[in-house]
N, C-alpha and C. Protein backbone atom coordinates (compact mmCIF):
# COMPACT_ATOMS: atom_id res chain seq x y z
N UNK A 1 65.31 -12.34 123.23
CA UNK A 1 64.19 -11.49 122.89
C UNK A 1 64.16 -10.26 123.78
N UNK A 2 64.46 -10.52 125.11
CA UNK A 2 64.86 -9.48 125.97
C UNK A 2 65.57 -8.13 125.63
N UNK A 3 66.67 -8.84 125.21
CA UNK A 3 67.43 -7.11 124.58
C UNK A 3 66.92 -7.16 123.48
N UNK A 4 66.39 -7.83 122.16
CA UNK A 4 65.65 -6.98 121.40
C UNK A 4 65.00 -5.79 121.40
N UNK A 5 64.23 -6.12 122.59
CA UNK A 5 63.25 -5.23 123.27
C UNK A 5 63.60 -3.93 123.76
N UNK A 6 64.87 -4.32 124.54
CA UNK A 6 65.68 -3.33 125.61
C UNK A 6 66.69 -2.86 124.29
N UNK A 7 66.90 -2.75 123.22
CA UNK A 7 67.53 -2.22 122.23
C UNK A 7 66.77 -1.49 121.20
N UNK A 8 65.50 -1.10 121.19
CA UNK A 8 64.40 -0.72 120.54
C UNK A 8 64.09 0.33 122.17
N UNK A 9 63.73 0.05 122.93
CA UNK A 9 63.30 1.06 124.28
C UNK A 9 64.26 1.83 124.05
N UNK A 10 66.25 1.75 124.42
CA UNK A 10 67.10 3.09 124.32
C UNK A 10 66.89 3.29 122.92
N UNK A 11 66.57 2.88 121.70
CA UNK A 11 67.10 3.31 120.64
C UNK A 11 65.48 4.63 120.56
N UNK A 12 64.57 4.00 120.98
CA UNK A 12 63.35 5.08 120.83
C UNK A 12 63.92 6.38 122.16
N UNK A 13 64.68 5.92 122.79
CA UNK A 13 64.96 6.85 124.24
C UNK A 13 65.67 8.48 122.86
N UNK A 14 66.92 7.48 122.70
CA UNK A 14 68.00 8.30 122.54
C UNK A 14 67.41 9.12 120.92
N UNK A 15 66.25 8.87 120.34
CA UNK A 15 65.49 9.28 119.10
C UNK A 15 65.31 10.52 119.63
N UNK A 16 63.89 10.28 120.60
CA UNK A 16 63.55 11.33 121.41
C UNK A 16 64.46 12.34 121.68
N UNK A 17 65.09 11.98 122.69
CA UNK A 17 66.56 12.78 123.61
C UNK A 17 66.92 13.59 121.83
N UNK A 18 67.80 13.27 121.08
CA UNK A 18 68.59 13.94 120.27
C UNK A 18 67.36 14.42 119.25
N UNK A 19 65.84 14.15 119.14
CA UNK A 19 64.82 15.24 118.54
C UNK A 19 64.73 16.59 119.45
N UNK A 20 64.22 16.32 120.37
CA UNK A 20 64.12 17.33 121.68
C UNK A 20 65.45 18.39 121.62
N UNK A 21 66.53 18.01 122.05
CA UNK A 21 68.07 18.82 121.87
C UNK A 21 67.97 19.22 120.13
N UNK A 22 67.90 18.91 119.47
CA UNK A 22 67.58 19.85 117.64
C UNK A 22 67.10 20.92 118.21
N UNK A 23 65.47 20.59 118.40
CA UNK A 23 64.59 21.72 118.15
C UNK A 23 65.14 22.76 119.50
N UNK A 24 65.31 22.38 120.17
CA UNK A 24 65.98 23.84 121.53
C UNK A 24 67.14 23.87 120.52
N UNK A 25 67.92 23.09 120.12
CA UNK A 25 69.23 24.22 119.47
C UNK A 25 68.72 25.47 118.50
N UNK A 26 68.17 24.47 117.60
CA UNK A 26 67.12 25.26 116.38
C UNK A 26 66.70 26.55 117.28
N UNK A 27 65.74 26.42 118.09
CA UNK A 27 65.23 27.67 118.82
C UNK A 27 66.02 28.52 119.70
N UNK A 28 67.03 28.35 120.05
CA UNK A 28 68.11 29.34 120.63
C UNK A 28 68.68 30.02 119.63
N UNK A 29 69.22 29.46 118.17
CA UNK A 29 69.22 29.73 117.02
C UNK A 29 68.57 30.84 116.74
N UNK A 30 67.34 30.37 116.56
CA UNK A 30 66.85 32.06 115.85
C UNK A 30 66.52 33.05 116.82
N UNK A 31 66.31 32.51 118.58
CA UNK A 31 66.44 33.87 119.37
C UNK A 31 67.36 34.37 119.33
N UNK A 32 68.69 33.71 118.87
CA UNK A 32 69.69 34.76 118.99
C UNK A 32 69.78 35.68 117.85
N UNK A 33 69.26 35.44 116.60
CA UNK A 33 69.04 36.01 115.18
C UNK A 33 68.28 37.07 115.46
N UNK A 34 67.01 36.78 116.08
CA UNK A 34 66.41 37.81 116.80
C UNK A 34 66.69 38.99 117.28
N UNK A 35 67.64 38.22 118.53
CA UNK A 35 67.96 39.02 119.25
C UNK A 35 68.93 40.42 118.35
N UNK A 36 69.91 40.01 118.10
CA UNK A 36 70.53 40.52 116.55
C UNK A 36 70.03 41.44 116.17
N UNK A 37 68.81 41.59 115.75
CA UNK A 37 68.23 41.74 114.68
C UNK A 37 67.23 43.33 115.68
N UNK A 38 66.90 42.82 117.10
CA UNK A 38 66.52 43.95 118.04
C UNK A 38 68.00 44.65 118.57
N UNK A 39 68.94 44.46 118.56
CA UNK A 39 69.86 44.82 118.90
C UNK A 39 70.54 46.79 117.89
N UNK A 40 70.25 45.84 116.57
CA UNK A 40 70.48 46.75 115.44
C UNK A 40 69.40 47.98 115.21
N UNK A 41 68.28 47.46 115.70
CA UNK A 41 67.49 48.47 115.63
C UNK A 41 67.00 49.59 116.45
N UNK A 42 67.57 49.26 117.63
CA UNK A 42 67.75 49.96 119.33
C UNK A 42 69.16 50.93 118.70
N UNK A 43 69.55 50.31 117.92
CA UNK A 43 70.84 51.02 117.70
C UNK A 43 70.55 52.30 116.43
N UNK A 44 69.63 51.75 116.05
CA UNK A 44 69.19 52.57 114.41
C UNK A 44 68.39 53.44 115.10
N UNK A 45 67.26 53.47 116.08
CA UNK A 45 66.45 54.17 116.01
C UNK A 45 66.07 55.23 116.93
N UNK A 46 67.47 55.10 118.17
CA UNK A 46 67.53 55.75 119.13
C UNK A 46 68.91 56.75 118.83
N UNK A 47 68.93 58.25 119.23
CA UNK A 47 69.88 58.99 118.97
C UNK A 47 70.38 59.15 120.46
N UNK A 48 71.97 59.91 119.76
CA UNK A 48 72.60 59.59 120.90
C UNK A 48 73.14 60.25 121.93
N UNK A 49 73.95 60.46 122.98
CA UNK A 49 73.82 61.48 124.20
C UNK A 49 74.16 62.68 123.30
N UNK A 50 74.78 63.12 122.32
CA UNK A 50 75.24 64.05 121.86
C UNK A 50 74.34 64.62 121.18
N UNK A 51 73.45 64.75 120.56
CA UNK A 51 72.40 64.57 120.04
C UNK A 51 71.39 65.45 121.03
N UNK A 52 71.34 64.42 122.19
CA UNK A 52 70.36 64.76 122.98
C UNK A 52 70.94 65.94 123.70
N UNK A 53 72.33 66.62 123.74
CA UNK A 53 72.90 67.30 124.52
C UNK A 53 72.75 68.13 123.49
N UNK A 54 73.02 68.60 122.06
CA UNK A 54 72.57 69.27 120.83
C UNK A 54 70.94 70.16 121.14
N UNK A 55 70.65 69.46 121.20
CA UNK A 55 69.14 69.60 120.78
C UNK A 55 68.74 70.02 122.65
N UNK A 56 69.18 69.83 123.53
CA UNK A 56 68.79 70.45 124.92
C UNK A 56 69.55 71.71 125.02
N UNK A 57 70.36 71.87 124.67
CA UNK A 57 71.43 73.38 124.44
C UNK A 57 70.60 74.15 123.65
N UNK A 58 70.36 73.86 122.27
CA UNK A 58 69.13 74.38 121.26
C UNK A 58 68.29 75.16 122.21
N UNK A 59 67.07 74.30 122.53
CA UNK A 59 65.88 74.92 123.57
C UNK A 59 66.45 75.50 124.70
N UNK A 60 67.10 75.62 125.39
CA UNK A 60 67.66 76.30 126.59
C UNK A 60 68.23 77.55 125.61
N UNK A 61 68.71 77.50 124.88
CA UNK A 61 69.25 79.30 124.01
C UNK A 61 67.72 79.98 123.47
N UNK A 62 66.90 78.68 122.82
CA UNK A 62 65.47 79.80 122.72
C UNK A 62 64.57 80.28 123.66
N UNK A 63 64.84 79.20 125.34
CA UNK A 63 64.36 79.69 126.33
C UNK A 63 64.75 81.48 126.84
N UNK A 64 66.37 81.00 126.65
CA UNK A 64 67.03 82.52 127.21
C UNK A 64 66.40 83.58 126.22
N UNK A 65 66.44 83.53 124.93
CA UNK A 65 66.13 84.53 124.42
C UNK A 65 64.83 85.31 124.40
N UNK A 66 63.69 84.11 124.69
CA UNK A 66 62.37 84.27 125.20
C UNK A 66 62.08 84.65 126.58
N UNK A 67 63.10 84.61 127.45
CA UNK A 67 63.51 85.37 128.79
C UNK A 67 63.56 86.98 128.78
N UNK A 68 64.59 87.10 127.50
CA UNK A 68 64.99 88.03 127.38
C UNK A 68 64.10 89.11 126.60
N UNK A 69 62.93 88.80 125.97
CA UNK A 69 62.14 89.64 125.46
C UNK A 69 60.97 89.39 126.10
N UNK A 70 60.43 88.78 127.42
CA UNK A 70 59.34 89.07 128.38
C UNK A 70 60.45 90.19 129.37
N UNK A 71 61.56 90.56 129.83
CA UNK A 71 62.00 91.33 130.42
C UNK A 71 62.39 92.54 129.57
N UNK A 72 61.87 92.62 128.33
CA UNK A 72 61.89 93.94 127.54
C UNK A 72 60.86 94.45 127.69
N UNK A 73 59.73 93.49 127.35
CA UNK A 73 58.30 94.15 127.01
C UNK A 73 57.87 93.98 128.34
N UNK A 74 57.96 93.69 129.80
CA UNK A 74 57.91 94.38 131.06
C UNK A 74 58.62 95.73 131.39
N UNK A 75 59.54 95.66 131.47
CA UNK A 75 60.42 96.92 131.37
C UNK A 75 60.09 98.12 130.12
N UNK A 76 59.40 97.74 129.22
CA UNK A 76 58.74 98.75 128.34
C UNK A 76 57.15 99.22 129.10
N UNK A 77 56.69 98.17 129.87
CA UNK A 77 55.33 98.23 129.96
C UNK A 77 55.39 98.76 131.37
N UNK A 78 56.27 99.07 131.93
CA UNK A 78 56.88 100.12 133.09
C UNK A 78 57.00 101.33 133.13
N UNK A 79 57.52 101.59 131.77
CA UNK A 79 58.13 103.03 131.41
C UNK A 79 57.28 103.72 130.94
């Protein structure tokens, strides 16, 4: 009757044990789907050094040129 007993205790052990290990697999599972899934969109929604080097060249040429016509209309407002 003893190991009856003691064969029902591991068999409820090892139930447990291999429910517990599912659900963490299961859940590493879809963080990594997740993760995936933020990965692609960091990638979609952010532009890139070239881009950002584009578009900082841009404003630095309308800076100069806006340089260049406060040192007209001083130099006019001189003369």
């Amino acid at each position: 009757m003893d190991i009856f007993i003691w064969n029902i205790a591991l068999t409820a052990v090892l139930a447990f044990i291999g429910y517990v290990m599912k659900e963490k697999s299961d859940e590493v599972q879809r963080i990594g789907i997740l993760l995936n899934k933020t990965r692609e969109e960091v990638a979609r929604d952010h532009i890139t050094r070239v881009e950002v080097q584009s578009n900082s060249q841009m404003l630095l040429d309308r800076l100069d040129r806006f340089e260049q016509k406060i040192d007209r209309l001083v130099e006019q407002h001189r003369a």
